[in-house]
Protein backbone atom coordinates (compact mmCIF):
# COMPACT_ATOMS: atom_id res chain seq x y z
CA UNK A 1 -53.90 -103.82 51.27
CA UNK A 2 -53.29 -101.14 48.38
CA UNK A 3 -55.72 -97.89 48.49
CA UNK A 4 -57.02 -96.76 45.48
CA UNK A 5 -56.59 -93.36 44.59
CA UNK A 6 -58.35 -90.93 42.52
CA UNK A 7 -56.08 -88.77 40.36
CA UNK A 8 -55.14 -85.35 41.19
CA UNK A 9 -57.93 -82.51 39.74
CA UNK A 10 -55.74 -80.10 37.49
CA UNK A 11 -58.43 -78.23 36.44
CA UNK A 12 -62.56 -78.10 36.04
CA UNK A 13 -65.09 -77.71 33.93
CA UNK A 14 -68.43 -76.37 34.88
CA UNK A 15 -71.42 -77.36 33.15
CA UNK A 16 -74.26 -74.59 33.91
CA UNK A 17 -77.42 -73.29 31.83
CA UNK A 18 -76.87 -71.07 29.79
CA UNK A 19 -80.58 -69.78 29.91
CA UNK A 20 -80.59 -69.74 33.48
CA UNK A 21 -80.00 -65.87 34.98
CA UNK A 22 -78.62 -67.20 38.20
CA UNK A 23 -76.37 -69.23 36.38
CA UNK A 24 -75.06 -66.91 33.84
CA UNK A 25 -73.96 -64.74 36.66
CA UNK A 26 -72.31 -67.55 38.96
CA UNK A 27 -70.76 -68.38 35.90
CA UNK A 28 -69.74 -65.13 35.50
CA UNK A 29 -68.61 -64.82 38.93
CA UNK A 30 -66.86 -67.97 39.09
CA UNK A 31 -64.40 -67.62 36.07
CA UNK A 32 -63.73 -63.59 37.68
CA UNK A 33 -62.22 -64.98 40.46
CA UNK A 34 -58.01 -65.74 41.64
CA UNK A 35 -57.88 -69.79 40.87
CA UNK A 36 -55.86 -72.30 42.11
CA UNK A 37 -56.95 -74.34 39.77
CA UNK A 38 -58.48 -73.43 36.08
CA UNK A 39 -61.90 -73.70 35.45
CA UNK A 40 -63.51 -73.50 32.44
CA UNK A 41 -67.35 -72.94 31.48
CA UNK A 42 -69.42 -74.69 29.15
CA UNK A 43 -73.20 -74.25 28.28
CA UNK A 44 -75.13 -77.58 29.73
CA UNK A 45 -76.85 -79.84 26.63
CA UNK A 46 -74.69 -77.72 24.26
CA UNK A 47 -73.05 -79.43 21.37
CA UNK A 48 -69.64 -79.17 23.02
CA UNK A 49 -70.92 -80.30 26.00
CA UNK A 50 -72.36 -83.46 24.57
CA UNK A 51 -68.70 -84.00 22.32
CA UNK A 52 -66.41 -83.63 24.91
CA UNK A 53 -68.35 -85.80 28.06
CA UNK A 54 -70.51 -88.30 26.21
CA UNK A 55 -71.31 -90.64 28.84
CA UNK A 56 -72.86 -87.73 30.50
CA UNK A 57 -76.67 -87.72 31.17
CA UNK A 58 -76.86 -84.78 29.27
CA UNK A 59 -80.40 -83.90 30.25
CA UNK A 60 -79.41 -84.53 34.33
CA UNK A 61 -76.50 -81.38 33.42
CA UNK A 62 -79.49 -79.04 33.10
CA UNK A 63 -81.74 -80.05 36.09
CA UNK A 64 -78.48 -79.91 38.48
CA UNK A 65 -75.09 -78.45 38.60
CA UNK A 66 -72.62 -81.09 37.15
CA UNK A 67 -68.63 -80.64 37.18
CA UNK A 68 -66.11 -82.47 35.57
CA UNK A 69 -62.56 -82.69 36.63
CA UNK A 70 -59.77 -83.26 33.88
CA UNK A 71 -59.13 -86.38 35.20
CA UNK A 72 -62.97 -87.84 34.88
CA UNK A 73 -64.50 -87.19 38.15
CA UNK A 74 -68.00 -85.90 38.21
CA UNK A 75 -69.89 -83.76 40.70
CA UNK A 76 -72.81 -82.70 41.50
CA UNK A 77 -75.44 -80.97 43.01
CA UNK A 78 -73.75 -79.88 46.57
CA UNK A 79 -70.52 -81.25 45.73
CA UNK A 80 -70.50 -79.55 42.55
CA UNK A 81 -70.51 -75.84 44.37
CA UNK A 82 -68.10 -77.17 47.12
CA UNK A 83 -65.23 -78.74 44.52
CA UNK A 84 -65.82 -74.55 42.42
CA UNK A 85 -65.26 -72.90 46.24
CA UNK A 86 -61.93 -75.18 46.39
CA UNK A 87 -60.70 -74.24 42.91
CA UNK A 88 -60.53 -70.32 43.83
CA UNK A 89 -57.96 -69.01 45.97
CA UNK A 90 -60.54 -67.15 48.41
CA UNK A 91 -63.07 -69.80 49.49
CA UNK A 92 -60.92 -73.06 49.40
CA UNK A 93 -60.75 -72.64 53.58
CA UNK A 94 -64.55 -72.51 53.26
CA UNK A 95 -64.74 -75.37 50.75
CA UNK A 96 -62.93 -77.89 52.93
CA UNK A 97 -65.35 -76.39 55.77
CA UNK A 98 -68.14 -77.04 53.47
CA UNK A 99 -67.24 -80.71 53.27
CA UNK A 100 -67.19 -81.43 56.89
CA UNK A 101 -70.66 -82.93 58.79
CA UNK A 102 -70.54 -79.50 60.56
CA UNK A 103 -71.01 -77.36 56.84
CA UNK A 104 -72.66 -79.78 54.73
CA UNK A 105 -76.06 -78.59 56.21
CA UNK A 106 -74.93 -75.01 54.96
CA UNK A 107 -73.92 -76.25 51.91
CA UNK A 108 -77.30 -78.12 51.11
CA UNK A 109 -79.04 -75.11 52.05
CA UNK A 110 -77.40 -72.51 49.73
CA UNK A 111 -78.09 -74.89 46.82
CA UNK A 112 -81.91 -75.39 47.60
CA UNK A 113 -82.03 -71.57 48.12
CA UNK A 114 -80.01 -71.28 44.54
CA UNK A 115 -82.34 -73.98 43.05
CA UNK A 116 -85.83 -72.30 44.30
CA UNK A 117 -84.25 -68.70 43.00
CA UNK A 118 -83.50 -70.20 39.70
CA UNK A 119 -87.07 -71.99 39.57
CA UNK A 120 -88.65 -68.67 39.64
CA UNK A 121 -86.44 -66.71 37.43
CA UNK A 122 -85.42 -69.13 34.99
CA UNK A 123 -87.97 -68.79 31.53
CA UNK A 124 -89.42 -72.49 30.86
CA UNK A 125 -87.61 -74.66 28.51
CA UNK A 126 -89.57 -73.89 25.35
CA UNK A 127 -87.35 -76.44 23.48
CA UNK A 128 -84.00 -75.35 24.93
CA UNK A 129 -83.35 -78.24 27.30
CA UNK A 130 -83.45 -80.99 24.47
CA UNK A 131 -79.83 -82.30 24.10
CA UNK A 132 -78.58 -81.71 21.21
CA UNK A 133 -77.15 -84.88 19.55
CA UNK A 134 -78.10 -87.08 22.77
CA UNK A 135 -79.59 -90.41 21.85
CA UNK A 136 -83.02 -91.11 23.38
């Protein structure tokens, strides 16, 4: 029996909105930090967004976090926050933690705290979350 395996992640990009406060500053936050592996930031529903990951639901990108490893993996929501912990050289203990039964509850919890904060701080669309370029 042969095991499939998913290619090694040599480096992420984050898809976050740009309009969002919170996000800005995890954004922020997140490129500031030691990495083990390189991540790179780019503005959800943006152009570039849309031209480099175009089988993307480029609408779902700006409802919920979305990363995308160099090797075509996508995740999101908690897994999202948990594979940026594991790219920086400070919170990859706490990232593998994270993933266990024992810290998923803490993980779910920190994004549903992060996604009510952003709910009341984040100005309403006003046009901003149509995808550029996306068909629909």
């Amino acid at each position: 029996m042969s095991t499939v395996q998913s290619p090694a992640v040599r480096s992420l990009t984050v898809l976050y909105d740009a309009g969002c406060p919170l996000c800005v500053h995890v954004r922020h936050w997140l490129l500031g930090q030691p990495h083990l592996v390189p991540i790179e930031a780019v503005a959800a529903g943006s152009r570039e967004a849309v031209r480099r990951f175009p089988a993307l639901d480029h609408e779902d990108t700006l409802r919920e976090i979305t990363v995308v490893g160099d090797g075509g993996q996508v995740y999101r929501g908690t897994s999202a926050w948990i594979v940026c912990l594991w790219a920086l050289a400070a919170h990859r203990q706490k990232a593998y933690w994270l993933a266990t039964p024992a810290g998923a509850p803490f993980a779910r919890a920190a994004l549903l705290a992060a996604a009510k904060y952003r709910e009341m701080t984040a100005a309403p669309c006003e046009g901003r979350c149509e995808v550029p370029g996306a068909p629909g």
